[in-house]
C-alpha atoms as a PDB file:
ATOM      1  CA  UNK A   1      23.464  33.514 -11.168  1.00  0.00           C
ATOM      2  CA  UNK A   2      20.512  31.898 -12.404  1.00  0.00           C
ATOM      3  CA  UNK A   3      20.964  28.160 -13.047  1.00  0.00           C
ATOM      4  CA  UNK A   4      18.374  28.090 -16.359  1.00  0.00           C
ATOM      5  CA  UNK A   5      17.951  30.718 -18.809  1.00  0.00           C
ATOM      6  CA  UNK A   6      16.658  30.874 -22.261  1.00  0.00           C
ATOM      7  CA  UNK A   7      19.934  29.102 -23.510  1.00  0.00           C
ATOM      8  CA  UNK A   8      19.986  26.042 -21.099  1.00  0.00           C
ATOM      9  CA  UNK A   9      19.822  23.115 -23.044  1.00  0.00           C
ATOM     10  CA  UNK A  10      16.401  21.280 -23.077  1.00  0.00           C
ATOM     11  CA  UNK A  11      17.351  18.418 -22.295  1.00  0.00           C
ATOM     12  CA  UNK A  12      19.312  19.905 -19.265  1.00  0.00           C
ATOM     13  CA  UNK A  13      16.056  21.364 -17.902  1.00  0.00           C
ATOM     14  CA  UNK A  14      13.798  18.377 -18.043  1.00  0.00           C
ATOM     15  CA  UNK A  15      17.160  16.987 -16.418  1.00  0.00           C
ATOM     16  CA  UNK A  16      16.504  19.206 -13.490  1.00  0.00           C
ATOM     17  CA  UNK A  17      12.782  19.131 -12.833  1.00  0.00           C
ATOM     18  CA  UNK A  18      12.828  14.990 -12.939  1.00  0.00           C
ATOM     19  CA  UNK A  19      15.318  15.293 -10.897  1.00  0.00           C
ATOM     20  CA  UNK A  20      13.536  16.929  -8.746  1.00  0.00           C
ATOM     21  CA  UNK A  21      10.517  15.213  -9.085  1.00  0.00           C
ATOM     22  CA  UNK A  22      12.488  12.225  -7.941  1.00  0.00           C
ATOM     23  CA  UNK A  23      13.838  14.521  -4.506  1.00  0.00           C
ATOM     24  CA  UNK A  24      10.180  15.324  -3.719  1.00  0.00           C
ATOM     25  CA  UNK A  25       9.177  11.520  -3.906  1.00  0.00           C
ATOM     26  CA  UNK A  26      11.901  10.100  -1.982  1.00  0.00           C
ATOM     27  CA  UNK A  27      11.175  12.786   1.120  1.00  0.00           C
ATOM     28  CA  UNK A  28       7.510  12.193   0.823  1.00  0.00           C
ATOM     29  CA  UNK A  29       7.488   8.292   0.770  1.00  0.00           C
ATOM     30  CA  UNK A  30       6.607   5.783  -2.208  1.00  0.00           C
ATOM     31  CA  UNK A  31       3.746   7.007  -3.779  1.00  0.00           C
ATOM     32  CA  UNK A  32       1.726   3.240  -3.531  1.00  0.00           C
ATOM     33  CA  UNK A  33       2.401   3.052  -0.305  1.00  0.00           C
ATOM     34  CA  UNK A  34       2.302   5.501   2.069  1.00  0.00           C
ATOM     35  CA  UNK A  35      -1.089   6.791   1.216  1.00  0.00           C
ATOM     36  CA  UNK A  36      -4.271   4.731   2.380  1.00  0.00           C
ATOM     37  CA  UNK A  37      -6.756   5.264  -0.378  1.00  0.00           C
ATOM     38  CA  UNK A  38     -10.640   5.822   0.220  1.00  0.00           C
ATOM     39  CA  UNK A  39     -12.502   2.977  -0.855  1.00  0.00           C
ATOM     40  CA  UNK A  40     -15.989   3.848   1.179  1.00  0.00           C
ATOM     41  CA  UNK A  41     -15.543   1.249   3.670  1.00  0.00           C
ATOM     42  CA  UNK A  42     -15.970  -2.036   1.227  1.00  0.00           C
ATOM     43  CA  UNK A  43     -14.591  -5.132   2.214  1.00  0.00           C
ATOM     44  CA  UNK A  44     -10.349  -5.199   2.710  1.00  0.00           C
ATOM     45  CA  UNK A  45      -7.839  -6.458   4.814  1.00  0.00           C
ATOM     46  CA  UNK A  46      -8.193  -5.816   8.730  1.00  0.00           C
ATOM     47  CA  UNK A  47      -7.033  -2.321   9.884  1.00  0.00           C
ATOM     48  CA  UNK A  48      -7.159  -0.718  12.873  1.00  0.00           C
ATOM     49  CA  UNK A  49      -4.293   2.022  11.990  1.00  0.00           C
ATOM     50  CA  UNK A  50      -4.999   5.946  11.686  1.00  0.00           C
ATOM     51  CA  UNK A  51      -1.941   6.402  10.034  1.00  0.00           C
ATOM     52  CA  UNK A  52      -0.361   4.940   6.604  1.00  0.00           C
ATOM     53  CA  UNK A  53       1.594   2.250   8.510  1.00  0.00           C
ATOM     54  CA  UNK A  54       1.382  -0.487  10.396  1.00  0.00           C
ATOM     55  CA  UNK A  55       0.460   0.383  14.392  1.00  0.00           C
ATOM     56  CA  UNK A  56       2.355  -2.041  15.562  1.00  0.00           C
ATOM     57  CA  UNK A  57      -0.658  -3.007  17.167  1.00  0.00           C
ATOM     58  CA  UNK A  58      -2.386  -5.840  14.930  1.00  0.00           C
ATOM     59  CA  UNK A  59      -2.802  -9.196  15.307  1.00  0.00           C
ATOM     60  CA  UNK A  60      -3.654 -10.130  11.795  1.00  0.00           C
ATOM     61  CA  UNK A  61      -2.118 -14.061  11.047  1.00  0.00           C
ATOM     62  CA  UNK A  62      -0.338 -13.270   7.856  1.00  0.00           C
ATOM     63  CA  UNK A  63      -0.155 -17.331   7.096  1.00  0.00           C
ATOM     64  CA  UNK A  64      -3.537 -16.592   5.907  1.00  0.00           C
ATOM     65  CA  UNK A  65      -3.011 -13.331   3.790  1.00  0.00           C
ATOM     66  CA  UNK A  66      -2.318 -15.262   0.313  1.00  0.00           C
ATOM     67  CA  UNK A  67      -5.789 -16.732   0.833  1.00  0.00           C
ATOM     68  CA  UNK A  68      -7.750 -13.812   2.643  1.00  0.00           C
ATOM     69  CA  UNK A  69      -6.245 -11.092   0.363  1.00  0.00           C
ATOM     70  CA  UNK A  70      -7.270 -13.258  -3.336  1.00  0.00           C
ATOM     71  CA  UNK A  71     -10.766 -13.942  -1.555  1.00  0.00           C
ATOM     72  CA  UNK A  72     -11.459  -9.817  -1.256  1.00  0.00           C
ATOM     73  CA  UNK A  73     -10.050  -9.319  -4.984  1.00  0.00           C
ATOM     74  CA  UNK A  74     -11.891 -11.641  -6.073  1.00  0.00           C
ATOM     75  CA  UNK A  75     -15.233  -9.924  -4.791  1.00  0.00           C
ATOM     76  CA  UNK A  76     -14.765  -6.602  -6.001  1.00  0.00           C
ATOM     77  CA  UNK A  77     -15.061  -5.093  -9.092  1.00  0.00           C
ATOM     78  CA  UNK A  78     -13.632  -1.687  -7.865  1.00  0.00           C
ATOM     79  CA  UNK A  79      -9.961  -0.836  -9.237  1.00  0.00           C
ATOM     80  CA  UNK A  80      -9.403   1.359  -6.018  1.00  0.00           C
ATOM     81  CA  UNK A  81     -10.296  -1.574  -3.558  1.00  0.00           C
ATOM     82  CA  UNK A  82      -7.805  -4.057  -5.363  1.00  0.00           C
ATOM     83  CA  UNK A  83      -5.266  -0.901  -4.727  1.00  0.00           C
ATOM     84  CA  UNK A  84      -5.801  -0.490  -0.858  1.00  0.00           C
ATOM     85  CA  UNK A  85      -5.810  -4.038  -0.764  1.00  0.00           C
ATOM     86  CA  UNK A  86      -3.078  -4.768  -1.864  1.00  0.00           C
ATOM     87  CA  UNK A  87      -1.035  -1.569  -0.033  1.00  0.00           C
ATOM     88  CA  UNK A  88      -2.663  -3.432   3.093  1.00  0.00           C
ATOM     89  CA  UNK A  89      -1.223  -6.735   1.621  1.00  0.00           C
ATOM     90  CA  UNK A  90       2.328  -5.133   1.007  1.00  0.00           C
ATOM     91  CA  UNK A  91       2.662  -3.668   4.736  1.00  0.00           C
ATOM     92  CA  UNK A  92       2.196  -7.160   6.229  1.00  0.00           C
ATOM     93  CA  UNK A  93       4.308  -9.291   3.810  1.00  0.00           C
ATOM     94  CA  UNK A  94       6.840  -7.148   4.929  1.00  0.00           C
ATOM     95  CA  UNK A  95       7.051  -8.551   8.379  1.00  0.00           C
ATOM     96  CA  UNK A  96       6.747 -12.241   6.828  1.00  0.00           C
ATOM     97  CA  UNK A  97       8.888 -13.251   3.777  1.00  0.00           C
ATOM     98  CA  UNK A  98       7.207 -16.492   3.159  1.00  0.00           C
ATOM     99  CA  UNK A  99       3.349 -14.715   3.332  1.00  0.00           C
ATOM    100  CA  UNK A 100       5.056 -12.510   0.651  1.00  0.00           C
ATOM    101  CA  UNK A 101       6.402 -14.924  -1.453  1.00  0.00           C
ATOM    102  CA  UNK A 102       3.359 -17.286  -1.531  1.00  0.00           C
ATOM    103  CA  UNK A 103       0.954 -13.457  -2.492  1.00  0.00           C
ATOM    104  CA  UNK A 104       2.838 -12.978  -5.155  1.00  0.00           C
ATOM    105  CA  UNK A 105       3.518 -16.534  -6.350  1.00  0.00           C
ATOM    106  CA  UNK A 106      -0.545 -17.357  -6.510  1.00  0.00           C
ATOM    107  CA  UNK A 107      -1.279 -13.643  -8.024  1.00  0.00           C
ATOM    108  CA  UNK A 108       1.020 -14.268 -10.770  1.00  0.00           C
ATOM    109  CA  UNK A 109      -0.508 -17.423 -11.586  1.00  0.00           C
ATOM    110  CA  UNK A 110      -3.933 -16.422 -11.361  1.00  0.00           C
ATOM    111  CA  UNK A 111      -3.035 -13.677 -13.515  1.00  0.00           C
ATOM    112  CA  UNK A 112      -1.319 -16.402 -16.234  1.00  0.00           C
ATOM    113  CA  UNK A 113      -4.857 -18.243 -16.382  1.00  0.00           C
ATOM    114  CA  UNK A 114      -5.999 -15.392 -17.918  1.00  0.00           C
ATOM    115  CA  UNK A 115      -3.106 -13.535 -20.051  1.00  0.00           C
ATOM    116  CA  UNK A 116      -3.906 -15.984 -23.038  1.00  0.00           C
ATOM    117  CA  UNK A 117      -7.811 -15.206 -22.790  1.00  0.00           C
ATOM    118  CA  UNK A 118      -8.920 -12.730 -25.980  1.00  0.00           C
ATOM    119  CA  UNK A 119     -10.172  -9.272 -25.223  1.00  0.00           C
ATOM    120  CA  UNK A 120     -13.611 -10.070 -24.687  1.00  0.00           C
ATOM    121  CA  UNK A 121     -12.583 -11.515 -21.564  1.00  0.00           C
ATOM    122  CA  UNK A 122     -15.104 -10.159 -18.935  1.00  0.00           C
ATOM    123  CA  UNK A 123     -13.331  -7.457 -16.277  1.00  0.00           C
ATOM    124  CA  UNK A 124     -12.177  -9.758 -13.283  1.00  0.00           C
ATOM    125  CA  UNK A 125      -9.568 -11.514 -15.484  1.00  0.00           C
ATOM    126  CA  UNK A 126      -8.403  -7.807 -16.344  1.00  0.00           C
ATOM    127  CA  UNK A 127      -8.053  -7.337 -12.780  1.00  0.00           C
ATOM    128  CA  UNK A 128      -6.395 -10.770 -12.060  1.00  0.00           C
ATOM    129  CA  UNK A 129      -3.573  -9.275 -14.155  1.00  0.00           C
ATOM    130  CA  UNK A 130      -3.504  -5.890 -13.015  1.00  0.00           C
ATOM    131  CA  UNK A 131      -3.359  -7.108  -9.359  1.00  0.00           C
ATOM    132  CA  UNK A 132      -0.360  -9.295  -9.677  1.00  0.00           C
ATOM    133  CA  UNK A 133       1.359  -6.025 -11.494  1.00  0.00           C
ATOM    134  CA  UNK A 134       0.317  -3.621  -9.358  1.00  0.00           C
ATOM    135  CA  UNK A 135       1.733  -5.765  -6.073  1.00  0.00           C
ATOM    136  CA  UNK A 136       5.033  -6.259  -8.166  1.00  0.00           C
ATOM    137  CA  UNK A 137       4.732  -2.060  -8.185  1.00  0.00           C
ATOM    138  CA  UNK A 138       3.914  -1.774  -4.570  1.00  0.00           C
ATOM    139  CA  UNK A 139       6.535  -4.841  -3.702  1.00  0.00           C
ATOM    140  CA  UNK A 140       9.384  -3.046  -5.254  1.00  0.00           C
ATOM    141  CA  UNK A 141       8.886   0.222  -3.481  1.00  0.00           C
ATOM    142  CA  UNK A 142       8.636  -1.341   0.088  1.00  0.00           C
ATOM    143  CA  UNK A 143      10.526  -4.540   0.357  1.00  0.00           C
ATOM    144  CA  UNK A 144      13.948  -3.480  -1.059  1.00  0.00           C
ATOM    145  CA  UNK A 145      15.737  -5.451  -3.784  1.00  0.00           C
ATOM    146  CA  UNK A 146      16.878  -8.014  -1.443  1.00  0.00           C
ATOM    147  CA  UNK A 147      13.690  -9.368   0.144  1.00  0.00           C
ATOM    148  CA  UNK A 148      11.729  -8.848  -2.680  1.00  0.00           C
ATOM    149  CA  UNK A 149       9.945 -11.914  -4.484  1.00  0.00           C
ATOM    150  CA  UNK A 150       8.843  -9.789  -7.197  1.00  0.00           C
ATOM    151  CA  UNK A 151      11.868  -8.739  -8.065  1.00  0.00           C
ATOM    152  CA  UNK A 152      12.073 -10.257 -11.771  1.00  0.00           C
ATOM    153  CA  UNK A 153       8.498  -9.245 -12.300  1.00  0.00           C
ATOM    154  CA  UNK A 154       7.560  -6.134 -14.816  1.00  0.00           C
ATOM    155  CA  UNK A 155       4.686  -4.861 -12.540  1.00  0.00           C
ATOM    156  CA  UNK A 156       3.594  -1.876 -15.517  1.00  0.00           C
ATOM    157  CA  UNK A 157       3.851  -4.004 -18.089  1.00  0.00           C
ATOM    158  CA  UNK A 158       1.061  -6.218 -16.556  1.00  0.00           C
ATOM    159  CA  UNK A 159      -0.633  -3.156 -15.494  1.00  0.00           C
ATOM    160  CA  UNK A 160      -0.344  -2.134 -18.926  1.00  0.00           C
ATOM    161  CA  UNK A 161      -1.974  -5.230 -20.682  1.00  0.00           C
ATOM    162  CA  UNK A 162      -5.050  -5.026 -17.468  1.00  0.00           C
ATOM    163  CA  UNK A 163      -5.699  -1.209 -19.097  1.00  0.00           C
ATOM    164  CA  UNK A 164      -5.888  -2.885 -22.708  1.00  0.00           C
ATOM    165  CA  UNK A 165      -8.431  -6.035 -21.507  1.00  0.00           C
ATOM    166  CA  UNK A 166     -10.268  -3.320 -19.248  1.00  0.00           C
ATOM    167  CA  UNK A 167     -10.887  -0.556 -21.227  1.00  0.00           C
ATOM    168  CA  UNK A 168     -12.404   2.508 -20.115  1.00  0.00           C
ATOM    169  CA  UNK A 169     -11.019   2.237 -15.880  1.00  0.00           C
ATOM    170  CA  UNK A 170      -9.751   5.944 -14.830  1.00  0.00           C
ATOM    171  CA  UNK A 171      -9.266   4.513 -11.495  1.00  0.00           C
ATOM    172  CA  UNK A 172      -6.965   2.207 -13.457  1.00  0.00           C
ATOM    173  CA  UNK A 173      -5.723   4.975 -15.112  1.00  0.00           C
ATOM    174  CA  UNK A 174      -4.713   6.745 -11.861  1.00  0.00           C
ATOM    175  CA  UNK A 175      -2.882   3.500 -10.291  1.00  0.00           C
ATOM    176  CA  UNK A 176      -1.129   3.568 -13.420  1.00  0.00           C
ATOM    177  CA  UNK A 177       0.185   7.193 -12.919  1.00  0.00           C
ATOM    178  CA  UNK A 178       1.085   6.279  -9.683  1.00  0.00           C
ATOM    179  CA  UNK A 179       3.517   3.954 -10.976  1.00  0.00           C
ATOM    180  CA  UNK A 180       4.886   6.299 -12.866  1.00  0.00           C
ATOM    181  CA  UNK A 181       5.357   8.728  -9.992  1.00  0.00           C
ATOM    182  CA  UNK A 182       9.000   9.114  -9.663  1.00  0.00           C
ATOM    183  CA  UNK A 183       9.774   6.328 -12.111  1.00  0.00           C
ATOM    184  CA  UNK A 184      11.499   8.386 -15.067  1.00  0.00           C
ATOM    185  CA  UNK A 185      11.337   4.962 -17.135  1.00  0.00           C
ATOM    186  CA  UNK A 186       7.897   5.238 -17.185  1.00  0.00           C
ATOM    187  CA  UNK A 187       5.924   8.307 -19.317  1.00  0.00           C
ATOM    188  CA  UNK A 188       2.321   8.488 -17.248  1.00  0.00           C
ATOM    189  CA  UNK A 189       0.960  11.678 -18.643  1.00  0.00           C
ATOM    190  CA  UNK A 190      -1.620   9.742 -21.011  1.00  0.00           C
ATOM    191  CA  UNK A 191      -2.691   7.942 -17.669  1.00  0.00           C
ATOM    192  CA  UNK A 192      -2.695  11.301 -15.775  1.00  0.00           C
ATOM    193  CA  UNK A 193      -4.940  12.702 -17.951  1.00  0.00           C
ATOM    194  CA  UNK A 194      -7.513   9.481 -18.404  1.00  0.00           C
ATOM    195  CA  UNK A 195      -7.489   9.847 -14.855  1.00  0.00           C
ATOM    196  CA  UNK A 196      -8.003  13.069 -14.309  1.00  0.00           C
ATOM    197  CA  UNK A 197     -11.047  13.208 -16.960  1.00  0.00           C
ATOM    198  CA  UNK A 198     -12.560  10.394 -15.897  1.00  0.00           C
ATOM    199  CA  UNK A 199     -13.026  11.786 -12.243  1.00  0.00           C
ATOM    200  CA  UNK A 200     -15.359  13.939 -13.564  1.00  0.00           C
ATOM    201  CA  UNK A 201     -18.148  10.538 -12.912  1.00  0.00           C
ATOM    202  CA  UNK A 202     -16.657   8.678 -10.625  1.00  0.00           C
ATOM    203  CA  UNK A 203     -17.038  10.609  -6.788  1.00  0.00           C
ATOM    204  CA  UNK A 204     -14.689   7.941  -5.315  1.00  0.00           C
ATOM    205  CA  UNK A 205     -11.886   8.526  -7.913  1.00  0.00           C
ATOM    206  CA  UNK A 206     -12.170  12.334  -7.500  1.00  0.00           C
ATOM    207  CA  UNK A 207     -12.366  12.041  -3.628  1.00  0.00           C
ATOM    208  CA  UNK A 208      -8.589  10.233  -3.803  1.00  0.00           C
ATOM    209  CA  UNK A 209      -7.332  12.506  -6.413  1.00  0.00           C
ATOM    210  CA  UNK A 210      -8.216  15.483  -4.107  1.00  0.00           C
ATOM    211  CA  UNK A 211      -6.705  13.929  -0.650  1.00  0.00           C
ATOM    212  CA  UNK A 212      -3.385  15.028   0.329  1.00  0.00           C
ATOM    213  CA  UNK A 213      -0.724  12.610   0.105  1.00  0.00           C
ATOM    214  CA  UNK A 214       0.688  12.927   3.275  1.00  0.00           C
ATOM    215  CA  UNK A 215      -1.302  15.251   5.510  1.00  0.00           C
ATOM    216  CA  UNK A 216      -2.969  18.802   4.667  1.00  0.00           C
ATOM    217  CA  UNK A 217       0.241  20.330   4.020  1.00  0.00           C
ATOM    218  CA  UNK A 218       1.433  17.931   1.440  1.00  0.00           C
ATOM    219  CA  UNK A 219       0.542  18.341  -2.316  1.00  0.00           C
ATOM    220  CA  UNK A 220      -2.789  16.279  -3.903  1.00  0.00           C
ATOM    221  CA  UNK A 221      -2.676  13.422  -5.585  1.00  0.00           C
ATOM    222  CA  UNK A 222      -3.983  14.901  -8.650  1.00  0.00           C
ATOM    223  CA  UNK A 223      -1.049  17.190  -8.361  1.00  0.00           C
ATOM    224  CA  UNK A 224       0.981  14.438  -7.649  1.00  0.00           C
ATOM    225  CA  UNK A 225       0.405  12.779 -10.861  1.00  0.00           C
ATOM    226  CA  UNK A 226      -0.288  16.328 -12.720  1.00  0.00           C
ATOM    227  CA  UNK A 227       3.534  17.285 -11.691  1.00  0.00           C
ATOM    228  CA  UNK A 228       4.725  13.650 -12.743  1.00  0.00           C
ATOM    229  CA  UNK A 229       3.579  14.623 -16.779  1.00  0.00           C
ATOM    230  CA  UNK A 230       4.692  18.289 -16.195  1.00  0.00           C
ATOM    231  CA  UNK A 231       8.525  16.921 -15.760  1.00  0.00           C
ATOM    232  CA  UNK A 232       8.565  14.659 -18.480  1.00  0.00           C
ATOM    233  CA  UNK A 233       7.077  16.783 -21.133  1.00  0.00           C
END
């Protein structure tokens, strides 16, 4: 018995592929998270892991990650930096609720000192905003509900108004599609698509949209995000 044919409801078939979209996620692993992202070796938090996760193995002081992780946004331009950063930042304030607390306390109100600023604000107060949104994102997919300071926060919504003060940022674009992976709340086939195009000049975008998301098995990103607007159309 086939369980769609040509008089299944519409609405019952996008049913079933987000759905399903939302299966595939969960088995792979949040989408901000468990992918490191290639940022050509610029300036981030300390590493020393050849996986996603932590090795178990570091020795990084996370009193100091509030300070040392602002201090690396603040000296980089790139969109995709701020995003590894700030994965990096996510996997450590989970082993210290009060590191995680105090990250997203002082991102949210750097990110206030420039919400008010007009449009013709130049791009690091865009990013001030996007970064406290995007950790809200990455917060809420790996600290749980209960130990989560961002909790009350509406990461895409901030990500949102960082697109509109940017401008033209497909790597922006693409951390906004990531968001939207397996979030059915969210529509991110406009950002899929920004993305997408705008890889065309930008070799370190298209090298991440390429990668596999979790090994060469796994899917690429860019079909990661590609599949995300293919459910919800």
């Amino acid at each position: 018995m086939k369980l769609i044919n040509r008089t299944t409801p519409r609405f019952l078939i996008v049913t079933i592929l987000s759905l399903s979209l939302l299966s595939a996620v969960a088995l792979a692993g949040p989408p901000l998270i468990c992918h490191p992202f290639e940022i050509d070796g610029a300036n981030s938090l300390p590493w020393i892991s050849h996986d996603w996760n932590l090795s178990g193995r570091e020795n990084y002081d996370t009193s100091k990650l509030a300070s040392d992780t602002i201090a690396i946004l603040d000296s980089s331009n790139v969109t995709l930096v701020h995003m590894e950063t700030l994965r990096r930042a996510t996997l450590y304030a989970r082993k210290d609720p009060l590191a995680a607390k105090q990250l997203i306390t002082r991102l949210v109100s750097r990110a206030e000192a420039t919400k008010s600023a007009t449009k013709s604000a130049t791009p690091p107060s865009a990013l001030a905003v996007f970064d406290a949104g995007y950790l809200a994102e990455t917060y809420k997919q790996w600290l749980g509900a209960e130990n989560n300071p961002a909790q009350r926060f509406e990461g895409y919504a901030l990500v949102q108004l960082a697109l509109q003060r940017r401008g033209n940022d497909p790597q922006m674009e693409f951390a906004a599609a990531l968001i939207s992976v397996g979030n059915a709340s969210i529509n991110g086939q406009e950002h899929a698509e920004k993305a997408i195009a705008g890889a065309k000049n930008d070799p370190l975008l298209a090298r991440n949209l390429s990668a596999h998301f979790l090994g060469a098995q796994s899917e690429t990103l860019s079909a990661m995000i590609t599949r995300t607007k293919m459910a919800k159309e």
